[in-house]
Protein backbone atom coordinates (compact mmCIF):
# COMPACT_ATOMS: atom_id res chain seq x y z
CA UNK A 1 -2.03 29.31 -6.88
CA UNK A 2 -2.31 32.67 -5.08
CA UNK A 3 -6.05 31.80 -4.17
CA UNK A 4 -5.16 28.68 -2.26
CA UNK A 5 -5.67 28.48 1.69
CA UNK A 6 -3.04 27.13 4.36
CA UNK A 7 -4.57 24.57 6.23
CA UNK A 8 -2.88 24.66 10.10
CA UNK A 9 -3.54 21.95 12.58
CA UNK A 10 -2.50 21.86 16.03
CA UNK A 11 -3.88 18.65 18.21
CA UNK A 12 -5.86 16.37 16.85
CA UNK A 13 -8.22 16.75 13.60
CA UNK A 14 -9.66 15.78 10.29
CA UNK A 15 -9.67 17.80 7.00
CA UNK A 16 -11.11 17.08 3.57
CA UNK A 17 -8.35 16.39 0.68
CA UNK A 18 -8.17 19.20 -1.99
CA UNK A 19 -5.41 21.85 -3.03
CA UNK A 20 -4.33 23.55 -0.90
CA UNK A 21 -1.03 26.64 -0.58
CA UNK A 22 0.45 24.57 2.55
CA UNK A 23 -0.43 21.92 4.59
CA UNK A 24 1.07 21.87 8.71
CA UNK A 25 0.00 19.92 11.01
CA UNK A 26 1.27 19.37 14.44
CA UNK A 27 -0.54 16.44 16.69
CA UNK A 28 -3.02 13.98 14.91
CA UNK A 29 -4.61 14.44 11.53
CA UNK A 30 -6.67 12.50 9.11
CA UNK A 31 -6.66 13.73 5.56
CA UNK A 32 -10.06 11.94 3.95
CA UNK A 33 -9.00 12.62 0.10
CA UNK A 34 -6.76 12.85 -2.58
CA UNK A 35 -4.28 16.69 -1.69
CA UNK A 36 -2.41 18.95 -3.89
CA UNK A 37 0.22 21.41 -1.70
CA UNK A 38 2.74 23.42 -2.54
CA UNK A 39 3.98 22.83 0.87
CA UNK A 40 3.21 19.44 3.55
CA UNK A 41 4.91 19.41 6.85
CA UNK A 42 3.53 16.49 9.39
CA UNK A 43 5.55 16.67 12.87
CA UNK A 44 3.33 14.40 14.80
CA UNK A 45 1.25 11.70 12.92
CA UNK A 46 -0.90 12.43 9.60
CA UNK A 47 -2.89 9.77 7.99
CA UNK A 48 -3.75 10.71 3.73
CA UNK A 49 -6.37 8.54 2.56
CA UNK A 50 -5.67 9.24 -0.88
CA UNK A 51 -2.75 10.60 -3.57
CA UNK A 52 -0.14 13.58 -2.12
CA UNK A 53 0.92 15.63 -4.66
CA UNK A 54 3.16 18.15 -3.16
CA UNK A 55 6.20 20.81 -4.38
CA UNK A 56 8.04 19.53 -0.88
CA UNK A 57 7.00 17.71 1.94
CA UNK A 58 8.24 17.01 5.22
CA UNK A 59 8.00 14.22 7.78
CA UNK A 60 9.06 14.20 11.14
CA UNK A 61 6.69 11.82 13.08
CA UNK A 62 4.63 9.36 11.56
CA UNK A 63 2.95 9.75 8.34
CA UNK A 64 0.85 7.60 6.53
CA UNK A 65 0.00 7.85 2.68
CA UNK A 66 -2.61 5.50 1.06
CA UNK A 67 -2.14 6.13 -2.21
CA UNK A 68 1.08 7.45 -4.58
CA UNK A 69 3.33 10.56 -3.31
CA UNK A 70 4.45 13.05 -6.27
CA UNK A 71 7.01 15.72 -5.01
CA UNK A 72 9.91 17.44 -5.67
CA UNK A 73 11.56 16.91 -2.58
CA UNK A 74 10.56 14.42 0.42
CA UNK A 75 12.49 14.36 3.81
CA UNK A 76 11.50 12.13 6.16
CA UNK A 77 12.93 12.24 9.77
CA UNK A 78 10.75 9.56 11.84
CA UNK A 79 8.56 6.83 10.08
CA UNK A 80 6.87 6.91 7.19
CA UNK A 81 4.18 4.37 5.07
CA UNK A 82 3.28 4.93 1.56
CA UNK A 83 1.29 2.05 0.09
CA UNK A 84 1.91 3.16 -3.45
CA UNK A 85 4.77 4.94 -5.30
CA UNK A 86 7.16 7.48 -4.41
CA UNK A 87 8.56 9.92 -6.85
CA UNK A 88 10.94 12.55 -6.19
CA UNK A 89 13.30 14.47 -7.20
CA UNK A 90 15.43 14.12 -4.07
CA UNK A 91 14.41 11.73 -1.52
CA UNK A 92 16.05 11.99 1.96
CA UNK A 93 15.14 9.73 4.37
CA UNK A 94 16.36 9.17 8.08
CA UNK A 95 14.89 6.91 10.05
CA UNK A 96 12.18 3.70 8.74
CA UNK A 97 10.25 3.88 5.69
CA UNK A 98 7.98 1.43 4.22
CA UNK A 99 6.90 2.12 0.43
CA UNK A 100 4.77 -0.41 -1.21
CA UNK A 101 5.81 -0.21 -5.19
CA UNK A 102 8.58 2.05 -6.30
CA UNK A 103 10.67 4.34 -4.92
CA UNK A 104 12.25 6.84 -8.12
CA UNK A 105 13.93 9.73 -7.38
CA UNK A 106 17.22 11.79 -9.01
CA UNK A 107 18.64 11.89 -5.77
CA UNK A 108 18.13 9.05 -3.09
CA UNK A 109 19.69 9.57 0.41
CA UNK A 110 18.97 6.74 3.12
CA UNK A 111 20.59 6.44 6.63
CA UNK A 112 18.95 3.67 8.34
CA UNK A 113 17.90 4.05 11.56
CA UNK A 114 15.13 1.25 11.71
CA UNK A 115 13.67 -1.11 8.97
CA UNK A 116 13.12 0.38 5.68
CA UNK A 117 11.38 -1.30 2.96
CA UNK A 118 10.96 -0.86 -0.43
CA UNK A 119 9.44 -2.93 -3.46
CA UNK A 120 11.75 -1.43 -6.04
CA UNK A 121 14.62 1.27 -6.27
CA UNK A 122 15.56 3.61 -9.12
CA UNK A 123 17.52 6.38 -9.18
CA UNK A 124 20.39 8.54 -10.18
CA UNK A 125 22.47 8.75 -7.54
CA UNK A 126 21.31 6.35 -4.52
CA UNK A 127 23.39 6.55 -1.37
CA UNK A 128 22.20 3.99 1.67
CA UNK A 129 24.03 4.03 4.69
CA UNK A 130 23.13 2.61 8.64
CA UNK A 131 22.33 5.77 11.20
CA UNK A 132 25.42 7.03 13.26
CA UNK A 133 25.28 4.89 16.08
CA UNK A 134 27.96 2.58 17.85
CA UNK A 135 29.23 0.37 15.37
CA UNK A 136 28.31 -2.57 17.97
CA UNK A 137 24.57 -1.41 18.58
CA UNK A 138 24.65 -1.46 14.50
CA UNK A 139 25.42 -4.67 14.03
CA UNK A 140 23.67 -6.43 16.77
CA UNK A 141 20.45 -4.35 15.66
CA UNK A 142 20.87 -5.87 11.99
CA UNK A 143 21.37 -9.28 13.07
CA UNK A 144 18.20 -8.83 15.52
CA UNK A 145 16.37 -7.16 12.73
CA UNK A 146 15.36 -3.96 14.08
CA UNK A 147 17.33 -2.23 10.82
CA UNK A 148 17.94 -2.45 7.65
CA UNK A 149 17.12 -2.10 4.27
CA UNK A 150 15.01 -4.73 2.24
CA UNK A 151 14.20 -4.52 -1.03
CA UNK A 152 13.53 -6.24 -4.63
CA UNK A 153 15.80 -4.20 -6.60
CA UNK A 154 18.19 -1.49 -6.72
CA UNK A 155 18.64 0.02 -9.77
CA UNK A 156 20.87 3.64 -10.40
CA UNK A 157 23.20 5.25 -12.33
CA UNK A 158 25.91 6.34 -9.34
């Protein structure tokens, strides 16, 4: 995994999937393809037409995957779409998500600080809690809808 280049994006662009030592991109990207990293760090907004397998990845922005996200470790500060599944080892997420099929992780960390969904939960040890706002601005936000977490099923050990 020596060989493999860093791919570095600043502004907007568009790069072909494939593997790939570390993936950064700051501004706009489209990634046509399925990508293998070691590394993934989107500050900005990064569409993946395709599967992410990654060691870690990081979100801070908007990012967008098409297909299935494999990683070790996920943290997502911002918003974040993945239209397939989402397995982890730790999943840390702070701000909205919206995962079409499964989210499985060991470790699953939520504060809510828009609308999260997810089809199905499993996990170890699954901790959801709202964002630390006023208490007030929490629960008018939840009865307006702008937060909260909906899902089919929760299912975890702790």
């Amino acid at each position: 995994e020596n060989n493999l280049s860093d791919v570095k994006i600043s502004g907007a662009g568009t790069i072909s999937g494939g593997r790939y030592n570390e993936v950064k991109v700051k501004g706009a990207t489209n990634i046509s393809g399925n990508v293998t990293t070691v590394n993934a760090r989107f500050s900005g907004s990064a569409h993946v037409s395709g599967d992410v397998n990654a060691k870690k990845i990081r979100i801070s922005g908007s990012g967008h995957i098409d297909g299935n996200l494999h990683t070790d470790i996920i943290k997502i500060s911002g918003s974040a779409a993945i239209n397939g599944d989402c397995e982890a080892e730790t999943f840390d997420g702070t701000g909205s998500f919206n995962i079409g099929r499964l989210l499985n992780a060991g470790d699953i960390n939520i504060d809510i600080y828009g609308k999260c969904r997810v089809r199905d939960i499993g996990g170890e040890n699954i901790k959801v809690q709202l964002g630390k706002y006023h208490p007030l601005i929490n629960i008018v936000s939840m009865f307006l809808g702008y937060k909260g977490l909906v899902t089919n099923v929760i299912e975890g050990d702790n």
